[in-house]
C-alpha atoms as a PDB file:
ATOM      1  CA  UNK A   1     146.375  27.767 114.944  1.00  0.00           C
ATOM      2  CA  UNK A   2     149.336  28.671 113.156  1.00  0.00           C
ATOM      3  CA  UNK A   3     151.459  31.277 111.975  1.00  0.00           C
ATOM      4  CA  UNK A   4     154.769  31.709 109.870  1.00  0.00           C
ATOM      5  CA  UNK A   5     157.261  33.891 110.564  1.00  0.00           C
ATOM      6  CA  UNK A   6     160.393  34.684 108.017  1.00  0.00           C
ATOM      7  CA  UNK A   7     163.657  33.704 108.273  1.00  0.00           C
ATOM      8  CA  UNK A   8     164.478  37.077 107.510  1.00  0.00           C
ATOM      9  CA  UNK A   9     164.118  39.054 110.372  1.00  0.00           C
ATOM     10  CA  UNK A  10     164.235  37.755 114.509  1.00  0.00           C
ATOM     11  CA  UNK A  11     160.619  37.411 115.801  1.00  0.00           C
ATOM     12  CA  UNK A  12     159.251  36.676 118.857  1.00  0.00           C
ATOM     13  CA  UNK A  13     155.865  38.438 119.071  1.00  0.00           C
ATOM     14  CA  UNK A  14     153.671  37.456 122.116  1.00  0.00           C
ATOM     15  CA  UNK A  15     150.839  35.538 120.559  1.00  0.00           C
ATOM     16  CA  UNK A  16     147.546  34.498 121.755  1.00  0.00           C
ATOM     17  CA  UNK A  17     147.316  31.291 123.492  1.00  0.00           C
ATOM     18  CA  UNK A  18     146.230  28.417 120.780  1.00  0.00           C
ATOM     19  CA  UNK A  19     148.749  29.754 118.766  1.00  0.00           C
ATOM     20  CA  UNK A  20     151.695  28.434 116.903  1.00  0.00           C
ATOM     21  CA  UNK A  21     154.841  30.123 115.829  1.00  0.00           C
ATOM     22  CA  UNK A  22     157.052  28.709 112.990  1.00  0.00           C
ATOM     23  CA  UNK A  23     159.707  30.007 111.469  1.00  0.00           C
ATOM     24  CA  UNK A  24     160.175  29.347 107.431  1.00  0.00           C
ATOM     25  CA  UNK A  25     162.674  30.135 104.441  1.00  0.00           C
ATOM     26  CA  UNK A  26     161.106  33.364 103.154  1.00  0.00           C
ATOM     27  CA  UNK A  27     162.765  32.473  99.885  1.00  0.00           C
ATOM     28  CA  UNK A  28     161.476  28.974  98.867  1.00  0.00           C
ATOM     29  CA  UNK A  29     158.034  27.762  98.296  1.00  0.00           C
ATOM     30  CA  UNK A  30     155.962  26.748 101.944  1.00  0.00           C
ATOM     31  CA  UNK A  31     156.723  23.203 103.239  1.00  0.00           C
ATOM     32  CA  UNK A  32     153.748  20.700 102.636  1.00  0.00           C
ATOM     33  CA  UNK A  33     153.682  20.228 106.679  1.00  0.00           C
ATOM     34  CA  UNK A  34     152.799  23.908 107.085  1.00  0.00           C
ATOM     35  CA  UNK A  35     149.809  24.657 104.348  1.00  0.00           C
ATOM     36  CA  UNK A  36     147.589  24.792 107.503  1.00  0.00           C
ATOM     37  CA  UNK A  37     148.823  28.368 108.219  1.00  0.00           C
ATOM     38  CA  UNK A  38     146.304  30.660 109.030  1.00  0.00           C
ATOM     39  CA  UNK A  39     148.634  33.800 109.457  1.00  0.00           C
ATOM     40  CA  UNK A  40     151.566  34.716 107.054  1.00  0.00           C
ATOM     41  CA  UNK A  41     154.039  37.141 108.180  1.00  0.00           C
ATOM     42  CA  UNK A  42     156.141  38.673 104.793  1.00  0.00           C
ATOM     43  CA  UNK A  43     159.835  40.400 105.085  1.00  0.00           C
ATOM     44  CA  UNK A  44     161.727  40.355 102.356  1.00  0.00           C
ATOM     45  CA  UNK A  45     160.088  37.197 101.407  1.00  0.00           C
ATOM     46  CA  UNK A  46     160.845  35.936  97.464  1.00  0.00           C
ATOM     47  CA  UNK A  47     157.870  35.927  94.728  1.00  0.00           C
ATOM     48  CA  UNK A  48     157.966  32.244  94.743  1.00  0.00           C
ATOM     49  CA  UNK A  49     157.261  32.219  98.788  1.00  0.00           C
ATOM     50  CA  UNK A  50     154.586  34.488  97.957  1.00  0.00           C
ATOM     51  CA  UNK A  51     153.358  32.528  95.302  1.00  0.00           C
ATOM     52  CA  UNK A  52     153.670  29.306  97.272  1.00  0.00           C
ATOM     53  CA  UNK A  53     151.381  30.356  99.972  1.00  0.00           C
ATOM     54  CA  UNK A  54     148.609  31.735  97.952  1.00  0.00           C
ATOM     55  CA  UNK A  55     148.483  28.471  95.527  1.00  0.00           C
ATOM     56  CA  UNK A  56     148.989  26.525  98.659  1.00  0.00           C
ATOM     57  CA  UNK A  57     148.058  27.889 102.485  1.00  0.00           C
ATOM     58  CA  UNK A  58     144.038  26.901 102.282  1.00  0.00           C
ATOM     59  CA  UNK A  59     143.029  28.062 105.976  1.00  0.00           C
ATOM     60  CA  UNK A  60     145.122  31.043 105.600  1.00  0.00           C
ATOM     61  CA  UNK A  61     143.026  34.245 106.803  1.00  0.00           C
ATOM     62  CA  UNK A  62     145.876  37.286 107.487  1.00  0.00           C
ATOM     63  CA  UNK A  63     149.086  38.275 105.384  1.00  0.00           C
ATOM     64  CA  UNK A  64     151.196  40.884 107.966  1.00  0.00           C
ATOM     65  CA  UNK A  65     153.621  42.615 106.279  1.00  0.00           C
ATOM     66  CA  UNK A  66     156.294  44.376 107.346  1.00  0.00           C
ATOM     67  CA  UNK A  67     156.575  46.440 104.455  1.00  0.00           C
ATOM     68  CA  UNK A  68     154.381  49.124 103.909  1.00  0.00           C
ATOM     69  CA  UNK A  69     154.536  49.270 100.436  1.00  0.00           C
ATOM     70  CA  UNK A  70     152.472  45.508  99.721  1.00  0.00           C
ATOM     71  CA  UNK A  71     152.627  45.718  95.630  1.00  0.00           C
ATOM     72  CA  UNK A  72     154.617  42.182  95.645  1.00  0.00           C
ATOM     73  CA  UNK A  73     151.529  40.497  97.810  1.00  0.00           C
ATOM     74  CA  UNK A  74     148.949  41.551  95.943  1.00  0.00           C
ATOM     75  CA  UNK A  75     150.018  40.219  92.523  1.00  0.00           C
ATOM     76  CA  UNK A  76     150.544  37.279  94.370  1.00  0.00           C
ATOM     77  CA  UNK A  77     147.242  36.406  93.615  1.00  0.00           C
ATOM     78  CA  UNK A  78     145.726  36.124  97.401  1.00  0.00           C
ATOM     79  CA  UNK A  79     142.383  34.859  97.893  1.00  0.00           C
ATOM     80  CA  UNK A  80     139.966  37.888  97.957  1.00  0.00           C
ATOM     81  CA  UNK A  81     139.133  36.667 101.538  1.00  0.00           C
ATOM     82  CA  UNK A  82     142.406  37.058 102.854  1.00  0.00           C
ATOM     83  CA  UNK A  83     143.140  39.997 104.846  1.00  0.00           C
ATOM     84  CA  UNK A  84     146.330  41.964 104.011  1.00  0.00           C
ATOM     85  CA  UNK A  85     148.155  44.529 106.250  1.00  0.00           C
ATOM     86  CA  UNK A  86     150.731  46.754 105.591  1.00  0.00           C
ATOM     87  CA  UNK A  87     153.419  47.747 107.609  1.00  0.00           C
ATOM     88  CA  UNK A  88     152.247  51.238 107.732  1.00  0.00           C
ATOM     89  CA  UNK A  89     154.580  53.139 110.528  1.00  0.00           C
ATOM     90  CA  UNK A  90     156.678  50.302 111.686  1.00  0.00           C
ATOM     91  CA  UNK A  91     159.752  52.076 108.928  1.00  0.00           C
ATOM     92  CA  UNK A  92     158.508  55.754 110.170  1.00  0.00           C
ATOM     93  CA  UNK A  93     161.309  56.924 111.986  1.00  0.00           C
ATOM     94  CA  UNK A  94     164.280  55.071 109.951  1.00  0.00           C
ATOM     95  CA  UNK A  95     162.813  56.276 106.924  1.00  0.00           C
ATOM     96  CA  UNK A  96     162.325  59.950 108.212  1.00  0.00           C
ATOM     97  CA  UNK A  97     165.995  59.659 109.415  1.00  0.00           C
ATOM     98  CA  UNK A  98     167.103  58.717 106.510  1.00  0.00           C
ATOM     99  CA  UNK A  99     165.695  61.461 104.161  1.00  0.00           C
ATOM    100  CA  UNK A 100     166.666  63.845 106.583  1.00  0.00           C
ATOM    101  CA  UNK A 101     170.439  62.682 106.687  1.00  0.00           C
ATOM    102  CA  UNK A 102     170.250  63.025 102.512  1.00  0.00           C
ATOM    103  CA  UNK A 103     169.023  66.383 103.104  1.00  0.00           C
ATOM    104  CA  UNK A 104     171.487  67.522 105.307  1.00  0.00           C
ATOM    105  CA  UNK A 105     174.400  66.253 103.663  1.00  0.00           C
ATOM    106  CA  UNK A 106     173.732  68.018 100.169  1.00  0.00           C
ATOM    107  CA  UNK A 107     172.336  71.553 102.198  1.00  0.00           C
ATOM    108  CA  UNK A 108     175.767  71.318 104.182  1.00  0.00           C
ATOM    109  CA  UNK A 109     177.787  70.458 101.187  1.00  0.00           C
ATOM    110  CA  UNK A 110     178.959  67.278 102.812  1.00  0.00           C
ATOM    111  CA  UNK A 111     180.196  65.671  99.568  1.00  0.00           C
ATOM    112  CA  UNK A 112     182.743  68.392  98.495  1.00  0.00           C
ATOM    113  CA  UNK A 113     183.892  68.306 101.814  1.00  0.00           C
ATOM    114  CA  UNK A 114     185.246  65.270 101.581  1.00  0.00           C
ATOM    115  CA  UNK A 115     186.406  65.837  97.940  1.00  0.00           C
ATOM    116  CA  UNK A 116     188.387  68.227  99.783  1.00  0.00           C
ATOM    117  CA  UNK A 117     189.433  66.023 102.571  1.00  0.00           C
ATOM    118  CA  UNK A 118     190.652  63.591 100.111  1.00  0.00           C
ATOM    119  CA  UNK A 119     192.766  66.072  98.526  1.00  0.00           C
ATOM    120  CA  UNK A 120     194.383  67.197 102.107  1.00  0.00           C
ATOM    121  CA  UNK A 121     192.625  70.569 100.817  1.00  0.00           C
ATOM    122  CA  UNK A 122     191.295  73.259 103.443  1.00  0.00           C
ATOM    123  CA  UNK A 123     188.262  74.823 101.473  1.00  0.00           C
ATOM    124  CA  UNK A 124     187.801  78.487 101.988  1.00  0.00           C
ATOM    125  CA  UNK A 125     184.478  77.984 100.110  1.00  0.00           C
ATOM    126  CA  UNK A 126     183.174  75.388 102.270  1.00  0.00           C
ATOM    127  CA  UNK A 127     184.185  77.337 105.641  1.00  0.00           C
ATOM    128  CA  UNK A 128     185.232  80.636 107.374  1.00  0.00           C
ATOM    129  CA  UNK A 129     182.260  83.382 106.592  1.00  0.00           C
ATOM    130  CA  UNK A 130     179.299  82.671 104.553  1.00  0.00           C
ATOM    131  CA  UNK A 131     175.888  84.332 104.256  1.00  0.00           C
ATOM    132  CA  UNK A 132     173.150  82.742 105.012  1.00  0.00           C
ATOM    133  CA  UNK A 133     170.551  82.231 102.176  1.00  0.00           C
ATOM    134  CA  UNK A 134     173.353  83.173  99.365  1.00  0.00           C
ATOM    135  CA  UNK A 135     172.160  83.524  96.111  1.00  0.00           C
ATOM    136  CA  UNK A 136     171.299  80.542  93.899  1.00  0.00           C
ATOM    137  CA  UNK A 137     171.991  77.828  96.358  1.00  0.00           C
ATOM    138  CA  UNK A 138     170.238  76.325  99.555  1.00  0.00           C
ATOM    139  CA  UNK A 139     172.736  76.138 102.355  1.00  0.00           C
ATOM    140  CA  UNK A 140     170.404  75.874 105.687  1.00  0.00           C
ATOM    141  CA  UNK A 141     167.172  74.260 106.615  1.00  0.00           C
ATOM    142  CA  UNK A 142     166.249  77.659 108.538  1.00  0.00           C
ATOM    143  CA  UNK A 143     163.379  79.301 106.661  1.00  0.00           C
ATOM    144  CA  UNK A 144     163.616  76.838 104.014  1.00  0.00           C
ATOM    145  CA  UNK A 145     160.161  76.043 101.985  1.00  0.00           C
ATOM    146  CA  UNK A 146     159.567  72.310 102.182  1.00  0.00           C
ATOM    147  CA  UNK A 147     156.477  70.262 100.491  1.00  0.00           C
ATOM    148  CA  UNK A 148     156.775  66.134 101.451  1.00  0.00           C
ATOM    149  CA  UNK A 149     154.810  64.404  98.746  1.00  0.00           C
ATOM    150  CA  UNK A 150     153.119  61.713  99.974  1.00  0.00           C
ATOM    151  CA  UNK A 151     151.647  62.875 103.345  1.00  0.00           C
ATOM    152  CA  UNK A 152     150.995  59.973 105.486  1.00  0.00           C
ATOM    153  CA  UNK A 153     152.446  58.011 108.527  1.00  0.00           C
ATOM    154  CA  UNK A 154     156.520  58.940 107.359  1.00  0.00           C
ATOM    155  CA  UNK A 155     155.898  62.462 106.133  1.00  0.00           C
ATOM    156  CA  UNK A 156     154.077  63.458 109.364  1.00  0.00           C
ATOM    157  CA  UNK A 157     156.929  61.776 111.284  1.00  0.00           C
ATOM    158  CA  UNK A 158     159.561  64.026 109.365  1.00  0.00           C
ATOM    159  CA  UNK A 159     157.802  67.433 108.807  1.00  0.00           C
ATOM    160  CA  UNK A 160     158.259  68.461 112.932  1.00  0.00           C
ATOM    161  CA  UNK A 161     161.903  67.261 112.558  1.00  0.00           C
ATOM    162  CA  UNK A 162     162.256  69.574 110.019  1.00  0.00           C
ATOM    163  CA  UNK A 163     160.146  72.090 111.660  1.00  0.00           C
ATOM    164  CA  UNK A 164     162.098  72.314 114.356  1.00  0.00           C
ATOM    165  CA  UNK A 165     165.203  73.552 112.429  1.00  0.00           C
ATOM    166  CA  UNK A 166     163.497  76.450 111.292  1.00  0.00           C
ATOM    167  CA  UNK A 167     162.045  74.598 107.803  1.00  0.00           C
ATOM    168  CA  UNK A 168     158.252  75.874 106.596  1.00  0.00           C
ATOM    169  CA  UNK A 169     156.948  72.571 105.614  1.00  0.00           C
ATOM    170  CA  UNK A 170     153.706  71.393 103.953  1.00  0.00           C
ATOM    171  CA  UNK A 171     152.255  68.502 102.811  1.00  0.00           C
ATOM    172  CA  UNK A 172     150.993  66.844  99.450  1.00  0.00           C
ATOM    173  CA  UNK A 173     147.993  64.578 100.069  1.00  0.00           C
ATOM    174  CA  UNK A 174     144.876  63.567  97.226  1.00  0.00           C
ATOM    175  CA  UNK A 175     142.846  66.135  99.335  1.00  0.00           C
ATOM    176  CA  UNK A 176     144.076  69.604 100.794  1.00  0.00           C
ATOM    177  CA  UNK A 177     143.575  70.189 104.231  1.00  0.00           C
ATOM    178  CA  UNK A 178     145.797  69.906 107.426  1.00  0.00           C
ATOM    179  CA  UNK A 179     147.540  67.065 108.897  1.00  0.00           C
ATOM    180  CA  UNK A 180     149.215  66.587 112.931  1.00  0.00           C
ATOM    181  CA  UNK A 181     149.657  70.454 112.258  1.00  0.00           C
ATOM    182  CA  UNK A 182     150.598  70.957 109.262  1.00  0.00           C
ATOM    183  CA  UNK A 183     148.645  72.041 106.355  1.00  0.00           C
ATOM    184  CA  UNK A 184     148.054  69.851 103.383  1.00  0.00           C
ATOM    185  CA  UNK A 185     147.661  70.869  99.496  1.00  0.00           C
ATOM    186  CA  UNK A 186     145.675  68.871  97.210  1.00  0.00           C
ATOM    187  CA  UNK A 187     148.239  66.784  94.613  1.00  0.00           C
ATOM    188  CA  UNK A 188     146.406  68.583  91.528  1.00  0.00           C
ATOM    189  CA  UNK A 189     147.994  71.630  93.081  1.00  0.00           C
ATOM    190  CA  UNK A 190     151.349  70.622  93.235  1.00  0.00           C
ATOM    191  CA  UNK A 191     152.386  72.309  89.880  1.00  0.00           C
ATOM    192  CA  UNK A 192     151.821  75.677  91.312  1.00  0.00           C
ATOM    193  CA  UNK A 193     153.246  75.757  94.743  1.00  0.00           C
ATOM    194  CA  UNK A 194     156.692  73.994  93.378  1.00  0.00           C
ATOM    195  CA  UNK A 195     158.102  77.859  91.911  1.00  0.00           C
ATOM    196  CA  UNK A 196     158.462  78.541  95.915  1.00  0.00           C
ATOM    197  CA  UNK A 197     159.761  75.335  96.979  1.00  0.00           C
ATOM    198  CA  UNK A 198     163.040  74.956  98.038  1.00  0.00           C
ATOM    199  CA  UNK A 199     162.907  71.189  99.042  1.00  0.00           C
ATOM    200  CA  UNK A 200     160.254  68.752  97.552  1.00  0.00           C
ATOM    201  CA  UNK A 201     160.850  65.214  99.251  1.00  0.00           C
ATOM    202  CA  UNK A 202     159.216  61.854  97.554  1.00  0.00           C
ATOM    203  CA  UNK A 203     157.944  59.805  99.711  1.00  0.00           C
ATOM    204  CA  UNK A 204     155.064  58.677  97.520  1.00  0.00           C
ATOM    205  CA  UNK A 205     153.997  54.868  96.865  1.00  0.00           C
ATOM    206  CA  UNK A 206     154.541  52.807  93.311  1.00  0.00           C
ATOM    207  CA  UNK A 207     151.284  52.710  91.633  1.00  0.00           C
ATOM    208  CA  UNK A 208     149.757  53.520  88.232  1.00  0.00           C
ATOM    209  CA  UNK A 209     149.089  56.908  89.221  1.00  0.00           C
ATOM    210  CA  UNK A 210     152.456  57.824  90.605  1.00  0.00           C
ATOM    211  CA  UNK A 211     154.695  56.615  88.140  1.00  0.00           C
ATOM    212  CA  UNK A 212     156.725  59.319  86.987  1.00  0.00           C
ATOM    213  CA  UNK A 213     155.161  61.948  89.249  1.00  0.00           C
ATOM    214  CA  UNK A 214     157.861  63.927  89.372  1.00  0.00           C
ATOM    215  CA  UNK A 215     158.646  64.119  86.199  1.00  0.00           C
ATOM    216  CA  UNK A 216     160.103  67.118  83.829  1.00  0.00           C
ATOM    217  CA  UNK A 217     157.326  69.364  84.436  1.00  0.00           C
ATOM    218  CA  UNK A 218     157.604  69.059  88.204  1.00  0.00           C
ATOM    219  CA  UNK A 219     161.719  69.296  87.913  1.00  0.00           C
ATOM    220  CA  UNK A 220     160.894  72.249  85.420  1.00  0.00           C
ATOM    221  CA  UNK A 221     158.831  74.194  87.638  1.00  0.00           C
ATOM    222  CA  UNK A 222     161.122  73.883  90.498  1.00  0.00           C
ATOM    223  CA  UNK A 223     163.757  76.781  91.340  1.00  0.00           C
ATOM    224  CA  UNK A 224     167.342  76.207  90.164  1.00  0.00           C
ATOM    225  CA  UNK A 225     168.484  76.017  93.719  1.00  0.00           C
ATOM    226  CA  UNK A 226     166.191  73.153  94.750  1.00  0.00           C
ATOM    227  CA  UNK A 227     167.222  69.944  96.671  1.00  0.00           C
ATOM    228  CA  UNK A 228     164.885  66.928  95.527  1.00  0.00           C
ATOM    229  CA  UNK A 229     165.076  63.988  97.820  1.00  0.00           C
ATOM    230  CA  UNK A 230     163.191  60.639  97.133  1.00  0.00           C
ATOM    231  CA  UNK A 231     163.198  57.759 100.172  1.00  0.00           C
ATOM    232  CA  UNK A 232     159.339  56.571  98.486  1.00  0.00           C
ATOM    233  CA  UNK A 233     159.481  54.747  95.450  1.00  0.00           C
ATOM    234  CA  UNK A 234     162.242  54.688  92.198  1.00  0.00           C
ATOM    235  CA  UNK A 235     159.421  54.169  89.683  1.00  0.00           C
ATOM    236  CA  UNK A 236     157.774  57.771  91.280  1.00  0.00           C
ATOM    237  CA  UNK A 237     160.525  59.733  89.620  1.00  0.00           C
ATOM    238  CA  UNK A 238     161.607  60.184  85.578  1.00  0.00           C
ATOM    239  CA  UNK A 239     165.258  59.370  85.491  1.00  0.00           C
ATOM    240  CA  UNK A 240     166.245  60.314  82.639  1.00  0.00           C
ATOM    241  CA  UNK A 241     164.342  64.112  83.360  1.00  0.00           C
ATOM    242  CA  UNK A 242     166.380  63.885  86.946  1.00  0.00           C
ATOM    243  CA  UNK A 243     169.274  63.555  84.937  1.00  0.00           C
ATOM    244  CA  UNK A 244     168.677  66.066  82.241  1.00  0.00           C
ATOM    245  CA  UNK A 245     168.077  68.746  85.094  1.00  0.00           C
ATOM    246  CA  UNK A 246     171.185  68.292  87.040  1.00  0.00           C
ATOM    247  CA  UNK A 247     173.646  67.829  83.851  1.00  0.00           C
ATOM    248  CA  UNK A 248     171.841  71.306  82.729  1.00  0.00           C
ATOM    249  CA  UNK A 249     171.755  73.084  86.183  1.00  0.00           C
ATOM    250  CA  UNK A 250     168.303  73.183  86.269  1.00  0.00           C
ATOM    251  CA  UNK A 251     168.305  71.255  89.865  1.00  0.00           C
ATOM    252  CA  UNK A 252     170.720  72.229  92.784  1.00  0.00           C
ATOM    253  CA  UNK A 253     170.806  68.834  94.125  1.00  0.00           C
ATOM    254  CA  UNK A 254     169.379  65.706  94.634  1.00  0.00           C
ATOM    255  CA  UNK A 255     169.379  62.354  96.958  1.00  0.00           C
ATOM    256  CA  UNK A 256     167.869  59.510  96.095  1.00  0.00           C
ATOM    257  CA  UNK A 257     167.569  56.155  98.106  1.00  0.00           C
ATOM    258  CA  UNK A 258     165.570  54.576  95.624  1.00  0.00           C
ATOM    259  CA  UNK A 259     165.548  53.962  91.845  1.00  0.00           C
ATOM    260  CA  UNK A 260     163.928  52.089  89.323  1.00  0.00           C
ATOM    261  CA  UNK A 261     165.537  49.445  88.321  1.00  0.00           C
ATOM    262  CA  UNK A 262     166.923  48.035  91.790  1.00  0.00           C
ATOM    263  CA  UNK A 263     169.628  47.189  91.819  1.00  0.00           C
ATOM    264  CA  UNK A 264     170.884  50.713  89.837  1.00  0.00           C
ATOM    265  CA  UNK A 265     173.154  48.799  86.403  1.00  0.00           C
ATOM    266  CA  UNK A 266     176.516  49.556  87.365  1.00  0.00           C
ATOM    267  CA  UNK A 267     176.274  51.399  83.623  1.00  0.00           C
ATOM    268  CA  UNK A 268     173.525  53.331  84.191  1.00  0.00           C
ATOM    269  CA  UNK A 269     174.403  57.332  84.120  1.00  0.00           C
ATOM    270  CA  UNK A 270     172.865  58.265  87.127  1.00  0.00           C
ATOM    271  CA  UNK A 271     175.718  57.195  88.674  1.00  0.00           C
ATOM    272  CA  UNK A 272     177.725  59.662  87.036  1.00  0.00           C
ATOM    273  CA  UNK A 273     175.147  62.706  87.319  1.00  0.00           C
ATOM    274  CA  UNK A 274     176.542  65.592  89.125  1.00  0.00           C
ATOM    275  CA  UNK A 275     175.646  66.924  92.907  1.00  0.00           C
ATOM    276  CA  UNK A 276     173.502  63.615  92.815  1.00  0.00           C
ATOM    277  CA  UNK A 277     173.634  61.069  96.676  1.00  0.00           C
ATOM    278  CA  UNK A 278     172.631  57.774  95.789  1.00  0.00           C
ATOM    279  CA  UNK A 279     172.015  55.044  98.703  1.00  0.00           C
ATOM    280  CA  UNK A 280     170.989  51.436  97.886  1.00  0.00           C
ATOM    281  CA  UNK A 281     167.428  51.566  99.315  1.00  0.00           C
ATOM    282  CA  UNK A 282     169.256  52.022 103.080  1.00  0.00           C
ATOM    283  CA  UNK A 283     165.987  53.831 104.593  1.00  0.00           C
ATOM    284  CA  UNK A 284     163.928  51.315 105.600  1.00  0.00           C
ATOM    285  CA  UNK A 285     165.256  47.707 106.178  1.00  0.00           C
ATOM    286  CA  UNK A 286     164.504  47.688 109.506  1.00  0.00           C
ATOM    287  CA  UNK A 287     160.909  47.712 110.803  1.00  0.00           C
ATOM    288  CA  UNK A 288     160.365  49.050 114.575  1.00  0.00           C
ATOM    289  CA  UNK A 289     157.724  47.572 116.527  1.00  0.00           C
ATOM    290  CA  UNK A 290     157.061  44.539 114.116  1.00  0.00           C
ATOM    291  CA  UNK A 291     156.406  41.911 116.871  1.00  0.00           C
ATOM    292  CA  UNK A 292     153.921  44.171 118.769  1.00  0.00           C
ATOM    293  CA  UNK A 293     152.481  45.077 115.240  1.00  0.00           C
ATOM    294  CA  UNK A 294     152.265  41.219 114.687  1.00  0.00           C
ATOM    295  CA  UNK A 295     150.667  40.316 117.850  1.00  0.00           C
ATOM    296  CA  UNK A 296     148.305  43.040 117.890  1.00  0.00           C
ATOM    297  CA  UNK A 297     146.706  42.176 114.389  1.00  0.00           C
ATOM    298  CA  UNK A 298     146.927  38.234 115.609  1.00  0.00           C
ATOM    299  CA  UNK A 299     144.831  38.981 118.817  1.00  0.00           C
ATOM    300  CA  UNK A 300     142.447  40.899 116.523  1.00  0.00           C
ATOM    301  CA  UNK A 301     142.060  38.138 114.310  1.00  0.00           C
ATOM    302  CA  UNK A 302     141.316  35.898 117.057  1.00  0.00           C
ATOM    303  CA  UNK A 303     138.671  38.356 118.613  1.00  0.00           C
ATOM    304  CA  UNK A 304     136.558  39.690 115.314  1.00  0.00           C
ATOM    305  CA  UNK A 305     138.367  42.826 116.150  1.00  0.00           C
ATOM    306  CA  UNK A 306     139.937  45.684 113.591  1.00  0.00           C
ATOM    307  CA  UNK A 307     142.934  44.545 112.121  1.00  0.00           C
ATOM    308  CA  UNK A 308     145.205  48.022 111.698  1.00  0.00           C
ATOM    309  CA  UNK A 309     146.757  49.168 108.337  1.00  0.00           C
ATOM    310  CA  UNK A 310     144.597  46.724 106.221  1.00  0.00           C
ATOM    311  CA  UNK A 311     144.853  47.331 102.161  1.00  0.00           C
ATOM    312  CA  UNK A 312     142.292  47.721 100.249  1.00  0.00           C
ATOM    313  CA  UNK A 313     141.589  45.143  97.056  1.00  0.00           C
END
């Protein structure tokens, strides 16, 4: 038994015995030697790889990704047989680190601070005595009102971090409730809590439904003062209303790790929008725990056991 692992990433997961380990260009089309495959691991893998082993891997029964978003596998065109995992938590912390480094370095005013810096300039308005919730502006986490959209592995991985610096946080999930301690509104109710949030963070995935979810009606209802950070999707958020809103004031801030395009055109004007952090997609990018992810869903395909973070098709 076989199973291909990309040239993308270093892999040594501990497979069952019987099986085979190769290594394969995740960018070119599957080598005619290897079309007996019966796992496929994907990382940064190319369409035409993708492409190549659905047209072409004929015993192959498991795609692992290491992504948890798995949009680029399923228009592959898979066989409806084949079972497809995500790699739901493996980019949990990284991704939670991430959105909370964005966060602090537009609460703390990191960017004019180095403005400053660069212009050997002292800022009395950065340092020396400030108050702490001034007027019209978000300057600490403490007692700030925080709703993560998209409530699943990485939001309940970030909401104690922020907990624990004094943030109120909830979550947005498709049904209200409460989640590893934290409660949980219902997405159709988003509208109405976002005139007392002071942070919404995007974590959601690309799909039909979320394209353009936060859009000029969410920015609208949002408090001047508001920080919007996005480490989910670019297609989740309406550029051009992001744009409108900080040009006008109608946004305090905003950090964004993703956009839509990727990469950003070097001429497109979010680049130029102001008290706007843009990172090139640096949350993720490295999945922890991918060979023990790998070799667990390998030894349950070998048993008839539950494979973990399958997608539905």
């Amino acid at each position: 038994m076989k199973i291909l692992l990309p040239d993308t990433m270093d892999l040594d997961p501990d497979l069952p015995e019987g099986w085979e380990a190769v290594v394969v260009d995740a960018r070119e089309p599957i080598p005619a030697e290897h079309h007996d495959a019966e796992v496929l691991v994907v990382w940064g893998s190319s369409r035409r790889h993708l492409e190549s082993a659905a047209r072409d891997l004929g015993s192959l029964r498991l795609v692992q990704s290491l992504a948890a978003g798995v949009d680029g596998i399923l228009a592959a065109g898979f066989a409806e047989d084949v079972v497809i995992a995500t790699g739901a938590g493996l980019h949990s912390r990284t991704v939670s680190e991430h959105a909370l480094a964005l966060l602090l370095t537009l609460v703390r005013r990191l960017p004019e601070a180095r403005i400053a810096q660069e212009h050997h300039e002292w800022s009395g308005e950065l340092g020396g005595l400030q108050p702490l919730h001034p007027e019209g502006r978000l300057t600490t986490l403490l007692d700030a009102r925080v709703l993560i959209w998209g409530f699943g592995e990485i939001g309940q991985t970030l909401a104690p971090i922020l907990a624990a610096l004094g943030a109120h946080v909830r979550g947005v999930a498709r049904s209200a409730g409460e989640r590893s301690g934290f409660e949980v509104i219902a997405a159709d109710d988003v509208i109405s809590a976002l005139p007392s949030t002071d942070v919404l963070i995007d974590i959601l995935p690309a799909s039909q439904e979320t394209a353009g979810a936060v859009g000029r009606e969410v920015l609208d209802a949002l408090p001047d003062h508001a920080i919007l950070v996005n480490v989910g999707r670019g297609a989740t958020v309406d550029q051009s209303a992001l744009l409108e809103a900080l040009e006008e004031g109608r946004l305090g801030a905003a950090g964004i790790d993703v956009t839509d395009p990727e990469p950003l055109p070097a001429d497109d004007p979010l680049w130029g929008a102001p008290r706007l952090l843009i990172t090139p997609h640096g949350a993720g990018g490295r999945p922890v725990g991918a060979d023990e992810r790998i070799a667990r869903n390998v030894r349950s395909l070998t048993l008839g056991e539950e494979i973990l973070h399958t997608t539905a098709r």
